[in-house]
C-alpha atoms as a PDB file:
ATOM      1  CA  UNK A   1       0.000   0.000   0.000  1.00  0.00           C
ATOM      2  CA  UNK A   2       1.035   3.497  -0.913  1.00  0.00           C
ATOM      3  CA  UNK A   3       1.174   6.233   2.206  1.00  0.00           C
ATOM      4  CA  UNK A   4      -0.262   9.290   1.404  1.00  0.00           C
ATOM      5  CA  UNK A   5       2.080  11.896   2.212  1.00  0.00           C
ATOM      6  CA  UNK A   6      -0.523  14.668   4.325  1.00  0.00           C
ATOM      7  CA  UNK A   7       1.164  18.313   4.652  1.00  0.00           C
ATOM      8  CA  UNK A   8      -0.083  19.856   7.664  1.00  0.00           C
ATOM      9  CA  UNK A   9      -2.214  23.120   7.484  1.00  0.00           C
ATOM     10  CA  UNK A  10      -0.489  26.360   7.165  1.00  0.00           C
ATOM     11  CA  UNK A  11      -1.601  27.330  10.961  1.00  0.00           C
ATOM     12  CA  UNK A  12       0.645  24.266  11.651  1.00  0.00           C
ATOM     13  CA  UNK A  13       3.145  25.282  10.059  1.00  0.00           C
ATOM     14  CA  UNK A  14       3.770  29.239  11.469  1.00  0.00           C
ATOM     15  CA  UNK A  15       4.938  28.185  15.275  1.00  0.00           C
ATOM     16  CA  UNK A  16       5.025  31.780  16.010  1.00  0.00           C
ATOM     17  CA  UNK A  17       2.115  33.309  18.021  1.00  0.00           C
ATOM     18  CA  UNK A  18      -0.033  35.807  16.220  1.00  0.00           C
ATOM     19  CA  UNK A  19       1.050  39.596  16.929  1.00  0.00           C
ATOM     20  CA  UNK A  20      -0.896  41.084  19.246  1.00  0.00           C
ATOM     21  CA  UNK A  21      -0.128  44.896  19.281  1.00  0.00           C
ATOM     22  CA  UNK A  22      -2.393  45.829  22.423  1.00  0.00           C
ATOM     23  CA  UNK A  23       1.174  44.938  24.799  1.00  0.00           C
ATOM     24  CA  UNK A  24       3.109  46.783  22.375  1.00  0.00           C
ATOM     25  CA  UNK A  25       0.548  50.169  22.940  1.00  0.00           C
ATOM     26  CA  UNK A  26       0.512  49.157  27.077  1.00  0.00           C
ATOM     27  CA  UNK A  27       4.183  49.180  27.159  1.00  0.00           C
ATOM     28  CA  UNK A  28       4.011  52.372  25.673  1.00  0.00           C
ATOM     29  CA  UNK A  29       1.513  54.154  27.259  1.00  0.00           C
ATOM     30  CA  UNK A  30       3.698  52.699  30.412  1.00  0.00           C
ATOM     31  CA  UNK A  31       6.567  54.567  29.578  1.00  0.00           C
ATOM     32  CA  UNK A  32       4.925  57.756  28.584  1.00  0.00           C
ATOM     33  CA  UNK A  33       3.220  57.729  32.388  1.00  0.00           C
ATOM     34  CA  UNK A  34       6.770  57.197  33.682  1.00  0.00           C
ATOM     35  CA  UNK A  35       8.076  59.795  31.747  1.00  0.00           C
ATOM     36  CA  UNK A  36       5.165  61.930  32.799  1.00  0.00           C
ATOM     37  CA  UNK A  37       5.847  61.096  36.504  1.00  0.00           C
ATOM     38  CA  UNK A  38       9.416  61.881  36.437  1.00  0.00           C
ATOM     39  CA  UNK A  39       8.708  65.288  34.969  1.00  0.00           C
ATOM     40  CA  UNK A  40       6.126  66.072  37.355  1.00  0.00           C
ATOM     41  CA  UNK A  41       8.531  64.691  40.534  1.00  0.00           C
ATOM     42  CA  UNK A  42      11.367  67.323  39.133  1.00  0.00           C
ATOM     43  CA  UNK A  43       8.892  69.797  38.803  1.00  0.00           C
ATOM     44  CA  UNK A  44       7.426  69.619  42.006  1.00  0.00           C
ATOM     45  CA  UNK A  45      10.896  69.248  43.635  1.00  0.00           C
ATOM     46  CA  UNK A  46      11.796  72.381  41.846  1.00  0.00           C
ATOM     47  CA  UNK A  47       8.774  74.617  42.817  1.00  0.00           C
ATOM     48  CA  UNK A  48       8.858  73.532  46.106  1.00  0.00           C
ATOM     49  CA  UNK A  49      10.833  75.819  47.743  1.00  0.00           C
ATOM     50  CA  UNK A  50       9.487  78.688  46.071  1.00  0.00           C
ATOM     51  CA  UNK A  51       5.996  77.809  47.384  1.00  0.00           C
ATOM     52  CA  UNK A  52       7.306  76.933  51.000  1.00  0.00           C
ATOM     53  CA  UNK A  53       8.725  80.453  50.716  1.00  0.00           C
ATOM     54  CA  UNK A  54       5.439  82.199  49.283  1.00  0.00           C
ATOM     55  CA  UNK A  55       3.710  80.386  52.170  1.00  0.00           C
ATOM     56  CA  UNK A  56       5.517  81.572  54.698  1.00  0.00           C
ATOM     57  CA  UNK A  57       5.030  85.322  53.372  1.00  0.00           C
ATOM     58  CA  UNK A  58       1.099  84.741  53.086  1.00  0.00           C
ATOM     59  CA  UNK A  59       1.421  83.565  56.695  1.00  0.00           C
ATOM     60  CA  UNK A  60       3.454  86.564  58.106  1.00  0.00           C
ATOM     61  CA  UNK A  61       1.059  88.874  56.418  1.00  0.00           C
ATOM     62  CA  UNK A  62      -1.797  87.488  57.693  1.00  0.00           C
ATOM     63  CA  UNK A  63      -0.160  87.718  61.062  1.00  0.00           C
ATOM     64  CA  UNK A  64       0.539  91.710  61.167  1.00  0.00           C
ATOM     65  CA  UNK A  65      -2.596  92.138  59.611  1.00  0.00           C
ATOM     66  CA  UNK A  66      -4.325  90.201  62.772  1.00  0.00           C
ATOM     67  CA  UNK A  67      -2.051  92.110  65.054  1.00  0.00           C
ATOM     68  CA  UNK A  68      -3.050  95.021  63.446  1.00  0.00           C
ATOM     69  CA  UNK A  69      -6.812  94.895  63.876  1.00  0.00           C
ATOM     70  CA  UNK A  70      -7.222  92.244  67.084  1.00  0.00           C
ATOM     71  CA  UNK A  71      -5.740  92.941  70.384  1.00  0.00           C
ATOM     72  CA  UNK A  72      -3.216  90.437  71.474  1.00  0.00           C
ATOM     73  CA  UNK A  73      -5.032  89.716  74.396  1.00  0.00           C
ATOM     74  CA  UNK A  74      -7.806  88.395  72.756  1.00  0.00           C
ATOM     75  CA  UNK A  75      -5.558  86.153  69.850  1.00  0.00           C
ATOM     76  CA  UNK A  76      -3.840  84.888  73.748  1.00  0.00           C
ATOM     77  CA  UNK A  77      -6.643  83.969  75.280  1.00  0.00           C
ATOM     78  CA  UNK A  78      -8.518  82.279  72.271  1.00  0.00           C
ATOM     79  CA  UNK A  79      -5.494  79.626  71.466  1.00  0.00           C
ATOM     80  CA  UNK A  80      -4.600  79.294  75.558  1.00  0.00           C
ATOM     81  CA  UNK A  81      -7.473  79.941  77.915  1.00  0.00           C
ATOM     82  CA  UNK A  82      -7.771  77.192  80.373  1.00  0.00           C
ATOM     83  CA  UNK A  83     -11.695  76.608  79.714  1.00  0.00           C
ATOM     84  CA  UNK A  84     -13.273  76.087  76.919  1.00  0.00           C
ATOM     85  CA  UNK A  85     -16.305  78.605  77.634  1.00  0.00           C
ATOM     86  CA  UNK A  86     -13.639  81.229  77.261  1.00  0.00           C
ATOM     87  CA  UNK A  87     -12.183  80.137  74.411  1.00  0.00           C
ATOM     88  CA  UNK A  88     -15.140  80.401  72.641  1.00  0.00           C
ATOM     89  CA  UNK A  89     -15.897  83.800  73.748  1.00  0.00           C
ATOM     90  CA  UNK A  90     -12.567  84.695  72.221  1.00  0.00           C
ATOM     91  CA  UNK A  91     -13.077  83.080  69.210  1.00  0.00           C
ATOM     92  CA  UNK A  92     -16.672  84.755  68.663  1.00  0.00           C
ATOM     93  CA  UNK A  93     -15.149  87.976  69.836  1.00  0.00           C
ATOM     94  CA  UNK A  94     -12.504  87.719  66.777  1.00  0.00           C
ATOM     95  CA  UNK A  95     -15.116  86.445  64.648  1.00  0.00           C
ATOM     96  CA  UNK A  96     -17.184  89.502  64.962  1.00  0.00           C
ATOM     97  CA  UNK A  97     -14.177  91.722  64.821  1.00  0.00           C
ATOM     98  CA  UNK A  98     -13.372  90.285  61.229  1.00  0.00           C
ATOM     99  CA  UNK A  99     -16.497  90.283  59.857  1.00  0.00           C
ATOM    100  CA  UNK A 100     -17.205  93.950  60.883  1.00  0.00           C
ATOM    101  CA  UNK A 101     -13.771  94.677  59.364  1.00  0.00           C
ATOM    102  CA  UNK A 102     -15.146  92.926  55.820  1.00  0.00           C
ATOM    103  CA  UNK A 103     -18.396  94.535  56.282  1.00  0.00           C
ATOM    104  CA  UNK A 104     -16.376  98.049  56.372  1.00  0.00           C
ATOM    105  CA  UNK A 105     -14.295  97.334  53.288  1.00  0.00           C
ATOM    106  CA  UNK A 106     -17.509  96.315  51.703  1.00  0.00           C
ATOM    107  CA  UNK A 107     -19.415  99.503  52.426  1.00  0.00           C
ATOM    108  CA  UNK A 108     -16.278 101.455  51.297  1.00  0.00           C
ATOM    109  CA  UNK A 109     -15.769  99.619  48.121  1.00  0.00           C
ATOM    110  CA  UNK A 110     -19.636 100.299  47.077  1.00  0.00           C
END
């Protein structure tokens, strides 16, 4: 008897797995978010300073300008009374204070 010689099929053949170019587009959207990151960490590292520094200008003015307007006494006694009652009679007293100062700016700016 004759063999018959069978070929295999041509998926047989290729041993290769298909291409699949959705890892090819995740590695790369992986490295453009790393690249991304790293800019934004030297970024940040390099405007830090400056906003540590404009932060502690904002906080100095807001100090004098408290100073300015709210007795010491009562600023003392808000943070460091020894009950709480007075405390919060400190802390209303300032309240009112500032919003009497906006209501003044207001009526001046109108």
């Amino acid at each position: 008897m004759s063999e018959i010689l069978m070929l295999p099929a041509p998926s047989e053949v290729l041993l290769l797995p298909p291409h699949d170019p959705l890892p090819d587009v995740e590695r790369a959207l992986a490295n453009m978010f790393e690249a991304a990151r790293k800019v934004v960490d030297k970024l940040v590292e390099a405007l830090l300073p400056a906003l540590a520094d404009v932060l502690r200008k904002v906080k100095q003015i807001v100090r004098e300008i408290t100073e300015a307007f709210i007795p010491k006494r009562w600023l003392y006694l808000s943070r460091h009374a020894k009950k709480r009652r007075v405390r919060k009679k400190y802390e209303d007293r300032i309240r009112r204070r500032i919003q009497d100062l906006m209501n003044e700016i207001q009526e001046e700016t109108t």
